[in-house]
Protein backbone atom coordinates (compact mmCIF):
# COMPACT_ATOMS: atom_id res chain seq x y z
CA UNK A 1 -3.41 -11.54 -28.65
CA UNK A 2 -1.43 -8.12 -27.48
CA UNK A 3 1.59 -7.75 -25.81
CA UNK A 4 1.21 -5.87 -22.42
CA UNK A 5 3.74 -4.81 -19.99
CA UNK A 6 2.82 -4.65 -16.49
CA UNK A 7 4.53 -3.08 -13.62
CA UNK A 8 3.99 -3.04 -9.74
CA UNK A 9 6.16 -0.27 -7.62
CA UNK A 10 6.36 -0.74 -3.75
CA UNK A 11 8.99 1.14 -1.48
CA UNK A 12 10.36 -1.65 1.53
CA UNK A 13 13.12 -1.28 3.69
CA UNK A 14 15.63 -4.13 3.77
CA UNK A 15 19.16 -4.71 4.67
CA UNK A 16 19.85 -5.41 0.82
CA UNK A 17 18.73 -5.95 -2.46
CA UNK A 18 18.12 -9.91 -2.22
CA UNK A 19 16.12 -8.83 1.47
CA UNK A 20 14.00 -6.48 -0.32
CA UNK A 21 13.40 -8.95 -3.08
CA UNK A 22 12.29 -11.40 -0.80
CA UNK A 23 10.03 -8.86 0.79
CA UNK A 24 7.97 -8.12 -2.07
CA UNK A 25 7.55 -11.70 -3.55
CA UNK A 26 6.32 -12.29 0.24
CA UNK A 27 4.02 -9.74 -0.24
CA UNK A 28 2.96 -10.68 -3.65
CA UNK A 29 2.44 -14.21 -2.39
CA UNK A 30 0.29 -13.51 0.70
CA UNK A 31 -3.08 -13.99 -0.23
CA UNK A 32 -4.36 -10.86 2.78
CA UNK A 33 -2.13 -8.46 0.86
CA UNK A 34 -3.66 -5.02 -0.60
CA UNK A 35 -1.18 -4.65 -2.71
CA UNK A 36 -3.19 -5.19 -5.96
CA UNK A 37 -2.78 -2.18 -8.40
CA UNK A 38 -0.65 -2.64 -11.15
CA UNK A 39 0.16 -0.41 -13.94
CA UNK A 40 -0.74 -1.73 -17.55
CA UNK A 41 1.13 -0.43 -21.14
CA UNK A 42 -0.71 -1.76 -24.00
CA UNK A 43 -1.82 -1.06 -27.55
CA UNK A 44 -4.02 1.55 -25.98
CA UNK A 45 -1.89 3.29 -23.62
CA UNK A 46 -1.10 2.78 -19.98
CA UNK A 47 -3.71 2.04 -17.29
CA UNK A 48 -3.88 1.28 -13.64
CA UNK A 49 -6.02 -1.83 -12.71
CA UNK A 50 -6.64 -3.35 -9.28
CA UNK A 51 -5.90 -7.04 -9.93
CA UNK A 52 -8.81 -7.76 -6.85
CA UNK A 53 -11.82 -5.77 -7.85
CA UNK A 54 -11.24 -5.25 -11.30
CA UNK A 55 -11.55 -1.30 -10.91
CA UNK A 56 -9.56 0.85 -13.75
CA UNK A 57 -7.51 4.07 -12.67
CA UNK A 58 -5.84 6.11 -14.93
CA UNK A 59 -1.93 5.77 -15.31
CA UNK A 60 -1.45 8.87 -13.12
CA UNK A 61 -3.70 8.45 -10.57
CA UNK A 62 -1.80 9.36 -7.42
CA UNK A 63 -0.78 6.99 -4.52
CA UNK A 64 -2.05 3.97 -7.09
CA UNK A 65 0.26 3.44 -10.48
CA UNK A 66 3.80 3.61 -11.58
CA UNK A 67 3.14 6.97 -13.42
């Protein structure tokens, strides 16, 4: 089994750090979110992979992964 790092980049506005926190675990959580694509470092390199469809980007595909 391989280590793997995975990352997941979202810009909120909040009235602090503990409000924007919250924000993203709420949208993490809600099961009607889109936000899906995470960025994946691995033996292989880094990747972009939407979590719902199973589609693979590459690590700078614009608007998608934490390049």
């Amino acid at each position: 089994m391989a280590n793997y790092r995975v990352t997941w980049i979202i810009d909120v506005e909040a009235d602090n750090e503990a409000d924007a926190a919250a924000q993203c675990l709420g949208i993490m959580l809600d099961p009607e979110s889109i936000a899906t694509v995470f960025t994946v470092q691995g033996p292989s390199g880094a990747v972009c992979i939407d979590a719902a469809t199973g589609e693979e980007y590459p690590s700078d595909f614009p608007g998608y992964c934490a390049a």
